[in-house]
C-alpha atoms as a PDB file:
ATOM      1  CA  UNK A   1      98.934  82.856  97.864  1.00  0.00           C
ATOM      2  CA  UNK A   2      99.033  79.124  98.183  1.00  0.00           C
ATOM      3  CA  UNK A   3      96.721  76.525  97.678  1.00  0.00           C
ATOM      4  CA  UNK A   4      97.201  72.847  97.941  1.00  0.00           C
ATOM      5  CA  UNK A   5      96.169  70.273  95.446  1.00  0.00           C
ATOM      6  CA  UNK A   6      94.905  67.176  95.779  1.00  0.00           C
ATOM      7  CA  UNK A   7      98.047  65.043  94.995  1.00  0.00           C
ATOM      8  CA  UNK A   8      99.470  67.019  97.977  1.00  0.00           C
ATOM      9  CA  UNK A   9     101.796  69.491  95.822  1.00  0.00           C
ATOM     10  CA  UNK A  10     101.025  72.992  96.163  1.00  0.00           C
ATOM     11  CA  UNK A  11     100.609  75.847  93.749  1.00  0.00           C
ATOM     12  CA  UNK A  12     101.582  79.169  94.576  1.00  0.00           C
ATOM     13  CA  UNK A  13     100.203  81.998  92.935  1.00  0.00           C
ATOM     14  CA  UNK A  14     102.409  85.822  92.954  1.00  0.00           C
ATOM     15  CA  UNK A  15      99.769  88.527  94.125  1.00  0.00           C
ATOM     16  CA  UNK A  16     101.132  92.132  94.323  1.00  0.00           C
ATOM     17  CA  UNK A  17      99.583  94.590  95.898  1.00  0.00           C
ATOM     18  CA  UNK A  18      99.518  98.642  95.473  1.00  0.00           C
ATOM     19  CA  UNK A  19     101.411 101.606  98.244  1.00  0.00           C
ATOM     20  CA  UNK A  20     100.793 104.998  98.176  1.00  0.00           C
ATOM     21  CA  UNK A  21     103.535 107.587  99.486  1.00  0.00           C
ATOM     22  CA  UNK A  22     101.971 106.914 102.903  1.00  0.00           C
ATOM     23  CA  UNK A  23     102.346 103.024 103.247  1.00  0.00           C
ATOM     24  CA  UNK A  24      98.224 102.476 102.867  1.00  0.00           C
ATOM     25  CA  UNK A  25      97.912  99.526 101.286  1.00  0.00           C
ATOM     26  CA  UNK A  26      95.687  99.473  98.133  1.00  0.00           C
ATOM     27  CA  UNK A  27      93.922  96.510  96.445  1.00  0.00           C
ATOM     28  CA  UNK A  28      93.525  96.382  93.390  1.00  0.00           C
ATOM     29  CA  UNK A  29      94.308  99.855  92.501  1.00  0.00           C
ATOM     30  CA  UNK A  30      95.833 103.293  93.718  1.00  0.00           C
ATOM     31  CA  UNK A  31      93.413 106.251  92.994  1.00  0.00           C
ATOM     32  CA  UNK A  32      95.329 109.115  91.923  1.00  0.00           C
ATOM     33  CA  UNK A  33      95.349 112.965  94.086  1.00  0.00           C
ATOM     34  CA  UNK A  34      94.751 114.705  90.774  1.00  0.00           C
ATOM     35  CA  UNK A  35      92.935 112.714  87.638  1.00  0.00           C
ATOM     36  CA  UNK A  36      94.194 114.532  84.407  1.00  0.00           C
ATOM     37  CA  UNK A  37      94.009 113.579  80.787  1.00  0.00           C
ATOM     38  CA  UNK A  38      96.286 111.224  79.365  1.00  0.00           C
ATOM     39  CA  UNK A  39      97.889 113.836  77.162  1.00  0.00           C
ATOM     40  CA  UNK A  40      98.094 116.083  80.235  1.00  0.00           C
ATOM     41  CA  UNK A  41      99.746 113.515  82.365  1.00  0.00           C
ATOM     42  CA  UNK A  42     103.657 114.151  81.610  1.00  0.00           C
ATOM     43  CA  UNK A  43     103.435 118.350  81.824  1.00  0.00           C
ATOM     44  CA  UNK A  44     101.063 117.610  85.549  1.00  0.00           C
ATOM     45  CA  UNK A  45     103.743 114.977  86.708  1.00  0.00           C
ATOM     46  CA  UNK A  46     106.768 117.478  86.067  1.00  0.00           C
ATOM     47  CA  UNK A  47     104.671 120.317  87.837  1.00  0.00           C
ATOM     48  CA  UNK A  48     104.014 117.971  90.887  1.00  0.00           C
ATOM     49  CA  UNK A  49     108.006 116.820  91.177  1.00  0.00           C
ATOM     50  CA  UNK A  50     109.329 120.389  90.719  1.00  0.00           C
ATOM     51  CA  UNK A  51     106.657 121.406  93.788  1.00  0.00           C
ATOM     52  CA  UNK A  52     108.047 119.004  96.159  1.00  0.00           C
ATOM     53  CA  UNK A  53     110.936 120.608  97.885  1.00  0.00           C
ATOM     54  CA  UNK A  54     113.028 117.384  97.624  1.00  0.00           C
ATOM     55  CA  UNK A  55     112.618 117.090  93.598  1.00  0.00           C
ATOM     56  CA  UNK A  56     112.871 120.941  93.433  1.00  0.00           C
ATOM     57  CA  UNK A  57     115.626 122.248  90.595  1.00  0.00           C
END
């Protein structure tokens, strides 16, 4: 984003925004498909990969 000032420079200012798997665009945030705990996260992440048949072992 860009905005000019008023001694004619301009500022720019980096804005990022958020993708899910599908290409929807997400602002500010990406809600996750499954909410677990934050001690849960690692052990649900693993399951999710090794379900996928391209991350499959």
């Amino acid at each position: 984003m860009r905005r000019p000032l008023s001694d004619g420079f301009r500022i720019t200012f980096p804005i990022g925004y958020m993708a899910d798997r599908h290409g929807n665009i997400h602002h500010p945030k990406v809600e996750p498909d499954e909410k677990v705990k934050p001690d849960d996260a690692l052990e649900a992440a693993v399951h999710w990969l090794e379900s996928q048949p391209d991350c499959a072992r």
